[in-house]
Structure formats: structure tokens, C-alpha cells
C-alpha atoms as a PDB file:
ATOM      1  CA  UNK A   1      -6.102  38.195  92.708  1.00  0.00           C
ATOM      2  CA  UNK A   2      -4.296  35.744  90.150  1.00  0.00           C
ATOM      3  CA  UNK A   3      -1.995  33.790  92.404  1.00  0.00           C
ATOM      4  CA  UNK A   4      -2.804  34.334  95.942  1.00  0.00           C
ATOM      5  CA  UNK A   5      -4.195  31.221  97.717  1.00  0.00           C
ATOM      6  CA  UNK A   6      -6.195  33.163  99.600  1.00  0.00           C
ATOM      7  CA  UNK A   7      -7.032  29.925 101.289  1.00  0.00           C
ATOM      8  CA  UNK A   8      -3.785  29.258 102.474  1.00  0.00           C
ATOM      9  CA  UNK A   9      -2.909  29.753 106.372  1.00  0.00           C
ATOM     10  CA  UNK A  10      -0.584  32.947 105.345  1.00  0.00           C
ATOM     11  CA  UNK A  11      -3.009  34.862 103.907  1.00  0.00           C
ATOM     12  CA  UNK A  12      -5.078  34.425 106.971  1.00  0.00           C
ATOM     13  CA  UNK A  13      -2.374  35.629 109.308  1.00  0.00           C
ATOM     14  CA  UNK A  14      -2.190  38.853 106.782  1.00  0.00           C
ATOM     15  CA  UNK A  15      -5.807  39.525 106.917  1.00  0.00           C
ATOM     16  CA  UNK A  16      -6.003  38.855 111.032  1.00  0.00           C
ATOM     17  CA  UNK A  17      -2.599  41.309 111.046  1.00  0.00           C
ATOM     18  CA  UNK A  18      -4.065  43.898 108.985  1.00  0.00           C
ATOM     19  CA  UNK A  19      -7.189  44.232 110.562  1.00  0.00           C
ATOM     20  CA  UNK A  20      -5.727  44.274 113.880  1.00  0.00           C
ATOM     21  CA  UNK A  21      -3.674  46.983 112.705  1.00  0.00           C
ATOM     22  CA  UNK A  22      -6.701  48.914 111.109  1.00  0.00           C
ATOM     23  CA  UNK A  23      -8.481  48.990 114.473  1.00  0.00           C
ATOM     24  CA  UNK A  24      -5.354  50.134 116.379  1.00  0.00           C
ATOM     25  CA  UNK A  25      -4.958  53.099 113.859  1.00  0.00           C
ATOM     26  CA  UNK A  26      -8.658  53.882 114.138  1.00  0.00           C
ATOM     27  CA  UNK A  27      -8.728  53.952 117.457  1.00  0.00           C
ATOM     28  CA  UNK A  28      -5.495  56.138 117.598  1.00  0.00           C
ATOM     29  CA  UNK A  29      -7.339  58.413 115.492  1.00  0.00           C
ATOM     30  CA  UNK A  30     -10.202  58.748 117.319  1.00  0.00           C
ATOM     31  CA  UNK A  31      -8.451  60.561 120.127  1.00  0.00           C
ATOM     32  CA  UNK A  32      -9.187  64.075 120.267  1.00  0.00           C
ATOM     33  CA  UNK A  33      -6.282  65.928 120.955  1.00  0.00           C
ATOM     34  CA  UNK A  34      -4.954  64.499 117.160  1.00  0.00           C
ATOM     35  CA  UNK A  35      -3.578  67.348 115.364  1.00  0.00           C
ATOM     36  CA  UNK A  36      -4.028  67.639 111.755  1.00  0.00           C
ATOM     37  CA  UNK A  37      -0.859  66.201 110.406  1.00  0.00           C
ATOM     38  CA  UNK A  38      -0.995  63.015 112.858  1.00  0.00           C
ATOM     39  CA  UNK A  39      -4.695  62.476 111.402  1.00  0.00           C
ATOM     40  CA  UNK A  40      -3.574  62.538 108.177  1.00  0.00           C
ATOM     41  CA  UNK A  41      -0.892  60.070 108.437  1.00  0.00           C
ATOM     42  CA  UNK A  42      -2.713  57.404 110.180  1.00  0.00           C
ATOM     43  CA  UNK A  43      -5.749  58.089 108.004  1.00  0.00           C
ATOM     44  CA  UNK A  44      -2.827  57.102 105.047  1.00  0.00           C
ATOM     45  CA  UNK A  45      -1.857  54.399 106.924  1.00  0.00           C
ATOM     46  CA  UNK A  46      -5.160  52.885 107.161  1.00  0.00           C
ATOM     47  CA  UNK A  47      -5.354  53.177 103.448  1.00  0.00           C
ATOM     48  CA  UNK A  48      -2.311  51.489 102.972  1.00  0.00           C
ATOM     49  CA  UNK A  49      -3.652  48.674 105.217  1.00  0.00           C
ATOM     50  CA  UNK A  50      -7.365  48.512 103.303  1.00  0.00           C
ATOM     51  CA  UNK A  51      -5.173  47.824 100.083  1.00  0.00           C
ATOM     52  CA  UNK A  52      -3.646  45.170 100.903  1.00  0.00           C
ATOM     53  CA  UNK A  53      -6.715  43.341 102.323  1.00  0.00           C
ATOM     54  CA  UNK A  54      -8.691  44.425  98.653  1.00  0.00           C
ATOM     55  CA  UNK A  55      -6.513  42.164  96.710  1.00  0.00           C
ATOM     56  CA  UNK A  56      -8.504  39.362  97.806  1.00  0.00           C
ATOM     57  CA  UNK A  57     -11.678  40.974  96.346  1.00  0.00           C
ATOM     58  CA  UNK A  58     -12.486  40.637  92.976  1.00  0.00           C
ATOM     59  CA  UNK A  59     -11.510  43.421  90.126  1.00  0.00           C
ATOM     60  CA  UNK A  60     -15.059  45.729  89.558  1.00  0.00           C
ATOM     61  CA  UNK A  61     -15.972  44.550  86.162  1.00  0.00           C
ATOM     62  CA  UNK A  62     -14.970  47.320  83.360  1.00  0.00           C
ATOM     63  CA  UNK A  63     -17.841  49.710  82.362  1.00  0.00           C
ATOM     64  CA  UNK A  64     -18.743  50.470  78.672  1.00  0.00           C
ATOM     65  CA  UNK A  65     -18.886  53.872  77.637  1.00  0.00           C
ATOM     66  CA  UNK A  66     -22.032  54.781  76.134  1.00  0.00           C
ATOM     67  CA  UNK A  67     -21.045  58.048  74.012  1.00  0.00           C
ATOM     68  CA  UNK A  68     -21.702  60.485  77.264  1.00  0.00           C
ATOM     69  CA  UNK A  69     -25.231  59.463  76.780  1.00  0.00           C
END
């Protein structure tokens, strides 16, 4: 992403605190006796987490639309 150093010593510590927190939530989901509604919130949470870390990846190129063909 345009104007993160994603080099720089902060944007380590994000990525090392986001993944911790990923693996936390997972691992809070995997317990069985989750109900529904607690599953879906750390399942959003997670989400939330996975977004941040994707601004470091590249942008998918844009695809050209053929016509439906």
C-alpha cells in the first residue's frame, strides 16, 4: 500500500500484534461449547484482523471484461 514502510520497525510490531491476536481468536473459537453468536463475532474479529495485515499485499490486478464471453 502507497505509503506504508512496510519495512519500518512499526509495521513489524503490527503484523507480530495482529497475528498474535489472530491465533488467540482462533483458538477461542475452536472451543466447543461456542454458541453461535460468540462464533460469529470472533470469526468478525478475525476478519477485521486479516485486513489490516492485507494492506501490505499488493492490489489483485483489475480484470478485463470480455463481453460475458
Amino acid at each position: 500500500m502507497k505509503g506504508i514502510d512496510l519495512t519500518s520497525p512499526t509495521w513489524r510490531a503490527i503484523e507480530r500484534t495482529a497475528q498474535e491476536q489472530i491465533d488467540t481468536l482462533r483458538a477461542k473459537n475452536d472451543t466447543p461449547s461456542m454458541d453461535a453468536l460468540r462464533t460469529a463475532e470472533l470469526r468478525g474479529r478475525i476478519a477485521a484482523w486479516k485486513e489490516l495485515l492485507a494492506l501490505a499485499k499488493p492490489a489483485p490486478a483489475p480484470t478485463v471484461d470480455a463481453g460475458g464471453y
